[in-house]
PDB file of N, CA and C in Angstrom:
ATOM      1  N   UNK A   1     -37.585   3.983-113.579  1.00  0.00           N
ATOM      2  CA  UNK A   1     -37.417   2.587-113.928  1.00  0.00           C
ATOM      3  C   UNK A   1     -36.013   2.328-114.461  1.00  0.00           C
ATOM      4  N   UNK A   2     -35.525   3.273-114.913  1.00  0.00           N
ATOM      5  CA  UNK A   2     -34.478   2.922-115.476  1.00  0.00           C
ATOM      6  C   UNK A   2     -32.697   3.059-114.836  1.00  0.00           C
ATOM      7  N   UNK A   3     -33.300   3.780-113.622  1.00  0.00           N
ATOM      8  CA  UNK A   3     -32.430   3.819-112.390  1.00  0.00           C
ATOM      9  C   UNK A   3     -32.485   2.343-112.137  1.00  0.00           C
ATOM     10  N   UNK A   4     -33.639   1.353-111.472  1.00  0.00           N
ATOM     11  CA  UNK A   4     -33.912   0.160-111.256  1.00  0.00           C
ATOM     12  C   UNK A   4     -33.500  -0.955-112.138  1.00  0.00           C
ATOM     13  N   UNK A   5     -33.257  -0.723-113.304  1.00  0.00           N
ATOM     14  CA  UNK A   5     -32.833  -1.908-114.633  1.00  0.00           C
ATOM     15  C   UNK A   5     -31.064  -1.129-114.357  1.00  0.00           C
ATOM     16  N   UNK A   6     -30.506  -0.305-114.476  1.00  0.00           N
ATOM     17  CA  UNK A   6     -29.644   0.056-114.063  1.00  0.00           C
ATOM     18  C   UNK A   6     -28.552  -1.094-112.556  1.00  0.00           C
ATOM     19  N   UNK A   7     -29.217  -0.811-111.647  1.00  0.00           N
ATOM     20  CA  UNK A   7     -28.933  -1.317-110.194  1.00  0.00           C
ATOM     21  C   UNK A   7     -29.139  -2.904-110.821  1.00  0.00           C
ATOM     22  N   UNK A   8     -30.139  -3.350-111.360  1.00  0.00           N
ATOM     23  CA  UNK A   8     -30.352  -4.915-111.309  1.00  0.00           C
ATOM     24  C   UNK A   8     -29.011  -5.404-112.109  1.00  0.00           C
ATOM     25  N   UNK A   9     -29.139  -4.558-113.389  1.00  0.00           N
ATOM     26  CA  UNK A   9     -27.818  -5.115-114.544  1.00  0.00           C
ATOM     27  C   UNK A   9     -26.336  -4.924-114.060  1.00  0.00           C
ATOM     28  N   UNK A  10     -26.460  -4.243-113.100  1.00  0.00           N
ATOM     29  CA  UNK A  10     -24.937  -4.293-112.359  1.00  0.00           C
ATOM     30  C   UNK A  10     -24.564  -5.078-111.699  1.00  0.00           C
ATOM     31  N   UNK A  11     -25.770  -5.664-110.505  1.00  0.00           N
ATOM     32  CA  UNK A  11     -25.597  -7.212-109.771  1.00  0.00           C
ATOM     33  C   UNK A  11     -25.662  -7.968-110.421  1.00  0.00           C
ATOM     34  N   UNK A  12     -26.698  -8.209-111.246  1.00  0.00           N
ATOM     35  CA  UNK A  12     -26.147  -9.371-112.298  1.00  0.00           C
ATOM     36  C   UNK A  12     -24.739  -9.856-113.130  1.00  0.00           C
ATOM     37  N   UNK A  13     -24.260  -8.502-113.112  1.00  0.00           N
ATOM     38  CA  UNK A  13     -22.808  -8.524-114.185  1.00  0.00           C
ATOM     39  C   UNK A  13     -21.808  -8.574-112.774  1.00  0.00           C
ATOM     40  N   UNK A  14     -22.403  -8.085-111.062  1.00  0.00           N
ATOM     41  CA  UNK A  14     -21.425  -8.396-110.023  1.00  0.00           C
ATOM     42  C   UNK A  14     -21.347 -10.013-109.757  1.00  0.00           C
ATOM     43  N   UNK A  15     -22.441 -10.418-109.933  1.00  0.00           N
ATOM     44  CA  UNK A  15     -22.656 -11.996-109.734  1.00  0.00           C
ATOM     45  C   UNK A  15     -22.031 -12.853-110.245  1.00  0.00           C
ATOM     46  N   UNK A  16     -22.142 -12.635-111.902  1.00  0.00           N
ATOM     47  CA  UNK A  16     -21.192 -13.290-112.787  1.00  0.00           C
ATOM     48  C   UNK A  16     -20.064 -13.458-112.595  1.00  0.00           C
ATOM     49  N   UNK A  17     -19.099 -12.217-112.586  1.00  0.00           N
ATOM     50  CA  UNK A  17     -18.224 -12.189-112.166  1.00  0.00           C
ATOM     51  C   UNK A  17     -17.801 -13.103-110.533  1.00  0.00           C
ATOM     52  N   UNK A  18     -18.603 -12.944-109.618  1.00  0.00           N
ATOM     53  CA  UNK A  18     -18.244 -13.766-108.649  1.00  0.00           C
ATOM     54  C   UNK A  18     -18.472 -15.150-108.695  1.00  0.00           C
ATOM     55  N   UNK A  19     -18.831 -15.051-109.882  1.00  0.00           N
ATOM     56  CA  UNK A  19     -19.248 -17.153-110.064  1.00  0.00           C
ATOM     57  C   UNK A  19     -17.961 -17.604-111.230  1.00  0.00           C
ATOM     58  N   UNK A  20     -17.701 -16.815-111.565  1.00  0.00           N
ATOM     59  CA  UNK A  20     -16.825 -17.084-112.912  1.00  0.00           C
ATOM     60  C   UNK A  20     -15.166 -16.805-111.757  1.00  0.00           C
ATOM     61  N   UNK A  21     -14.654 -15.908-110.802  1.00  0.00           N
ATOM     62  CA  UNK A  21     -14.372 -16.358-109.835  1.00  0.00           C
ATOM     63  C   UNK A  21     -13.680 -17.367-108.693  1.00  0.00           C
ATOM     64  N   UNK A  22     -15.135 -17.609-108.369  1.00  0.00           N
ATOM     65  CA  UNK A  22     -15.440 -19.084-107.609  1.00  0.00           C
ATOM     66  C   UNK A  22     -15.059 -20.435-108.182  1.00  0.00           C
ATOM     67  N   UNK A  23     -15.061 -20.446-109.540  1.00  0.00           N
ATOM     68  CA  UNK A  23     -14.767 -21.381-110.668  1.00  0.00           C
ATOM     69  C   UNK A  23     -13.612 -21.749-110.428  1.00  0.00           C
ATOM     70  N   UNK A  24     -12.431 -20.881-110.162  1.00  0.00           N
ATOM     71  CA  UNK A  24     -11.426 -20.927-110.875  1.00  0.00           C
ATOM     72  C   UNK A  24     -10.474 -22.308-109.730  1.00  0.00           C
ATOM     73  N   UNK A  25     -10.142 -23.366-109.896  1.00  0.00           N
ATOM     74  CA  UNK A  25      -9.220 -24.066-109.436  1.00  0.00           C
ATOM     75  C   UNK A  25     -10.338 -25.225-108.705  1.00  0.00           C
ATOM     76  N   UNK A  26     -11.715 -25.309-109.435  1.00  0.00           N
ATOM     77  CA  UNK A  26     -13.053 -26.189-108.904  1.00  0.00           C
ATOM     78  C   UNK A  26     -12.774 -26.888-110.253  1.00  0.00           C
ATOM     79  N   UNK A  27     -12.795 -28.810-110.287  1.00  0.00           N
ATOM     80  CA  UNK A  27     -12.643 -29.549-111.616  1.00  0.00           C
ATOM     81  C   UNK A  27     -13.834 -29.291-111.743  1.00  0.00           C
ATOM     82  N   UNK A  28     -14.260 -28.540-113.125  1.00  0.00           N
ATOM     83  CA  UNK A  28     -15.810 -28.257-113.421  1.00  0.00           C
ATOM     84  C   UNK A  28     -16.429 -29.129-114.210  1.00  0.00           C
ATOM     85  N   UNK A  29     -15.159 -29.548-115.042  1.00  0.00           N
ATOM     86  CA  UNK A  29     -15.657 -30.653-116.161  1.00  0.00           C
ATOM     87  C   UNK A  29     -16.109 -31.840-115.457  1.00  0.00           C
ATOM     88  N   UNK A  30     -16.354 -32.023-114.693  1.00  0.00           N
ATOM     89  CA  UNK A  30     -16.967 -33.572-113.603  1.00  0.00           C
ATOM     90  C   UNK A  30     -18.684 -33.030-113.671  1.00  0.00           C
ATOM     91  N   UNK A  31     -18.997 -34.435-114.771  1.00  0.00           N
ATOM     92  CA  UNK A  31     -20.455 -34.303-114.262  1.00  0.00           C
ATOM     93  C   UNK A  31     -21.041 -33.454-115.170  1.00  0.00           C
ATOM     94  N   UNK A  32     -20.927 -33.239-115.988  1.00  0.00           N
ATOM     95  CA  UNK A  32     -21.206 -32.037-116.687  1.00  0.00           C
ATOM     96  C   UNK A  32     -21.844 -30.725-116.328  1.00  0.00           C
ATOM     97  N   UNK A  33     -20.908 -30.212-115.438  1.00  0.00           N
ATOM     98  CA  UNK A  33     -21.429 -29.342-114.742  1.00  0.00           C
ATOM     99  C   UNK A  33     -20.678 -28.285-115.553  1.00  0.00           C
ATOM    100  N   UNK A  34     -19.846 -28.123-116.585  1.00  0.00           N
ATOM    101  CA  UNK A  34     -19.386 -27.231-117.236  1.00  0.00           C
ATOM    102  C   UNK A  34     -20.281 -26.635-118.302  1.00  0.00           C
ATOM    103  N   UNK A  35     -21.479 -27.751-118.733  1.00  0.00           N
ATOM    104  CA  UNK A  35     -22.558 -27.521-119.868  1.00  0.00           C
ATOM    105  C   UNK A  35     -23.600 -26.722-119.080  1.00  0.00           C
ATOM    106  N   UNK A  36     -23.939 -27.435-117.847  1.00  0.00           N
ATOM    107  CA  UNK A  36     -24.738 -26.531-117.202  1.00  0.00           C
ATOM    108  C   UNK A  36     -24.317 -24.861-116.889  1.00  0.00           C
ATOM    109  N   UNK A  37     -23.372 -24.704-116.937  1.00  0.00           N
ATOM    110  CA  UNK A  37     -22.645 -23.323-115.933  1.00  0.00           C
ATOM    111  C   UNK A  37     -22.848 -22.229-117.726  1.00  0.00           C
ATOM    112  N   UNK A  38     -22.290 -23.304-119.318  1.00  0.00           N
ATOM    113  CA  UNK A  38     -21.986 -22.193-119.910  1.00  0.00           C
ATOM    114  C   UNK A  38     -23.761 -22.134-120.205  1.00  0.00           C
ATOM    115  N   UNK A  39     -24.804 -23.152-120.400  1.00  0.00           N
ATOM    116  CA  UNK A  39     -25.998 -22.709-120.328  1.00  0.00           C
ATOM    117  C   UNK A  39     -26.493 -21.878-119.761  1.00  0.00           C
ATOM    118  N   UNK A  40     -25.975 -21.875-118.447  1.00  0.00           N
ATOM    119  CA  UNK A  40     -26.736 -21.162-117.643  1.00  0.00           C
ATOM    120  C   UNK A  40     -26.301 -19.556-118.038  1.00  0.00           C
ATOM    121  N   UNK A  41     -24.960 -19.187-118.204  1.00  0.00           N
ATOM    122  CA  UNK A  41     -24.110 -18.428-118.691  1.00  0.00           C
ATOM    123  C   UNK A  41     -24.801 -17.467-120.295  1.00  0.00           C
ATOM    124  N   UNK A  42     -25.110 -17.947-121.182  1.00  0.00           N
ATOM    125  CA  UNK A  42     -25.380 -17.821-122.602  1.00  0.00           C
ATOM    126  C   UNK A  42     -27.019 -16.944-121.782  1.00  0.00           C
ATOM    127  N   UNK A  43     -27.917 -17.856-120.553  1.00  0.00           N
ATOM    128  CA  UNK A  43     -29.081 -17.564-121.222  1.00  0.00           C
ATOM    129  C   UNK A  43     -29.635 -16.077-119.764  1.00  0.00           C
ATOM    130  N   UNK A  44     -28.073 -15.753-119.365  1.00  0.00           N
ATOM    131  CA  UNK A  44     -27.802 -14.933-118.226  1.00  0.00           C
ATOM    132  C   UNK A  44     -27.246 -13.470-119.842  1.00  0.00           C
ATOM    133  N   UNK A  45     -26.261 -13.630-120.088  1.00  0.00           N
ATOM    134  CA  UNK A  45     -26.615 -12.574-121.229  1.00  0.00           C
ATOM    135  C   UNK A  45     -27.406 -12.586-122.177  1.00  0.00           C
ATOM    136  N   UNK A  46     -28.430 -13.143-122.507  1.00  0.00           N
ATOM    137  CA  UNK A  46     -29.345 -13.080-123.506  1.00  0.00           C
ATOM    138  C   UNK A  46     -30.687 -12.144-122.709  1.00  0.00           C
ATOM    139  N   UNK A  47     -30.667 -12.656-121.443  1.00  0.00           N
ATOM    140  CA  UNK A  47     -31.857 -11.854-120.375  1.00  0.00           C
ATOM    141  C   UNK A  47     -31.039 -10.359-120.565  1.00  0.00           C
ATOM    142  N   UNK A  48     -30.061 -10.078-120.409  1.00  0.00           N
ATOM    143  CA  UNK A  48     -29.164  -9.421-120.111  1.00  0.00           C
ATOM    144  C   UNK A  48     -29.587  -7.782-121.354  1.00  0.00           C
ATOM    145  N   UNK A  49     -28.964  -9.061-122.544  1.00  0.00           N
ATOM    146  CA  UNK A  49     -29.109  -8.265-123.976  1.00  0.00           C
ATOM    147  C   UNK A  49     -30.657  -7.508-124.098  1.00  0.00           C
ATOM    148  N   UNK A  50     -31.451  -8.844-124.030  1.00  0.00           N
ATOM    149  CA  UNK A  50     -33.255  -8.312-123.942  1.00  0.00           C
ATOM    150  C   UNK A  50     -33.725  -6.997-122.738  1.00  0.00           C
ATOM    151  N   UNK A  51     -32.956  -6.991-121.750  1.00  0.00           N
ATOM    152  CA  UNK A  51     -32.992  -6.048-120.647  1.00  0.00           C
ATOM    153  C   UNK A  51     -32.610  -4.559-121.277  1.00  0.00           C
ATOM    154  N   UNK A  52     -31.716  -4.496-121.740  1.00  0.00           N
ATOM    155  CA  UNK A  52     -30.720  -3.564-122.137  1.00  0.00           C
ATOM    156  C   UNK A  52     -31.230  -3.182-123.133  1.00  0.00           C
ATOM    157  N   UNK A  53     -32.078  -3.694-124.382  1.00  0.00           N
ATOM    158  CA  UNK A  53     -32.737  -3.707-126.095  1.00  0.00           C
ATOM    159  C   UNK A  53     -34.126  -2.958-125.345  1.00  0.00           C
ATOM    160  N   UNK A  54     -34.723  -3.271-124.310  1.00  0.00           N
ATOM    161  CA  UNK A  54     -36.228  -2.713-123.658  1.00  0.00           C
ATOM    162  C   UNK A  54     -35.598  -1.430-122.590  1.00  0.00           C
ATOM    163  N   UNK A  55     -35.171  -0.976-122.899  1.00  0.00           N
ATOM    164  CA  UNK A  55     -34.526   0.407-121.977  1.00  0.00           C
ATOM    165  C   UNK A  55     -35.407   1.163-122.285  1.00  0.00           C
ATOM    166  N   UNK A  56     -35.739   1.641-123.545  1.00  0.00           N
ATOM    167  CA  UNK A  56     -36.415   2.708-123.786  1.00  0.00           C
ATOM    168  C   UNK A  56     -37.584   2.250-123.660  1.00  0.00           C
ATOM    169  N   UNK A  57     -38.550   1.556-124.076  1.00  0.00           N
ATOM    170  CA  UNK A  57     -39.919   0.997-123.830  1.00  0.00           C
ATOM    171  C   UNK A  57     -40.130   1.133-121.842  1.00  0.00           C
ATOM    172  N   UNK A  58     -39.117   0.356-120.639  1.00  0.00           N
ATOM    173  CA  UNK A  58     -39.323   0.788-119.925  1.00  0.00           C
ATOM    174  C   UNK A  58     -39.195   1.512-119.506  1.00  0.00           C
ATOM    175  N   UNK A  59     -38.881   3.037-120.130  1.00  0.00           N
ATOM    176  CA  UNK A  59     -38.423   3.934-119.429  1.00  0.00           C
ATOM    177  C   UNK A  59     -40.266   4.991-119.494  1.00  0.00           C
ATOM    178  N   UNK A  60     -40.974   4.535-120.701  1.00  0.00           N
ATOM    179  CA  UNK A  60     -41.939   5.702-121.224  1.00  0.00           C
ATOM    180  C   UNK A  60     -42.657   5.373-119.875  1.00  0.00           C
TER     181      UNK A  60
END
């Protein structure tokens, strides 16, 4: 399992990176699409943190 939380937390942190990216030279502040992105952002490392804090529980 922990090979598998491994592989997932790496695409996730590849993803980010390709959205953070994609961002760069897009007016984000239109629309408030900048509140949405850091929301979405905050609750992408918080899954992240909770993933990483349950390592050992999924590993038994």
């Amino acid at each position: 399992m922990s090979h598998q939380l491994d592989r997932t937390l790496d695409e996730v942190a590849m993803a980010m990176g390709q959205l953070k990216r994609s961002l760069r030279g897009i007016p984000i502040r239109q629309e408030g699409f900048k509140a949405h992105h850091d929301r979405m952002a905050k609750a992408m490392a918080t899954l992240t943190v909770a993933l990483e804090d349950s390592r050992t529980a999924l590993d038994e």
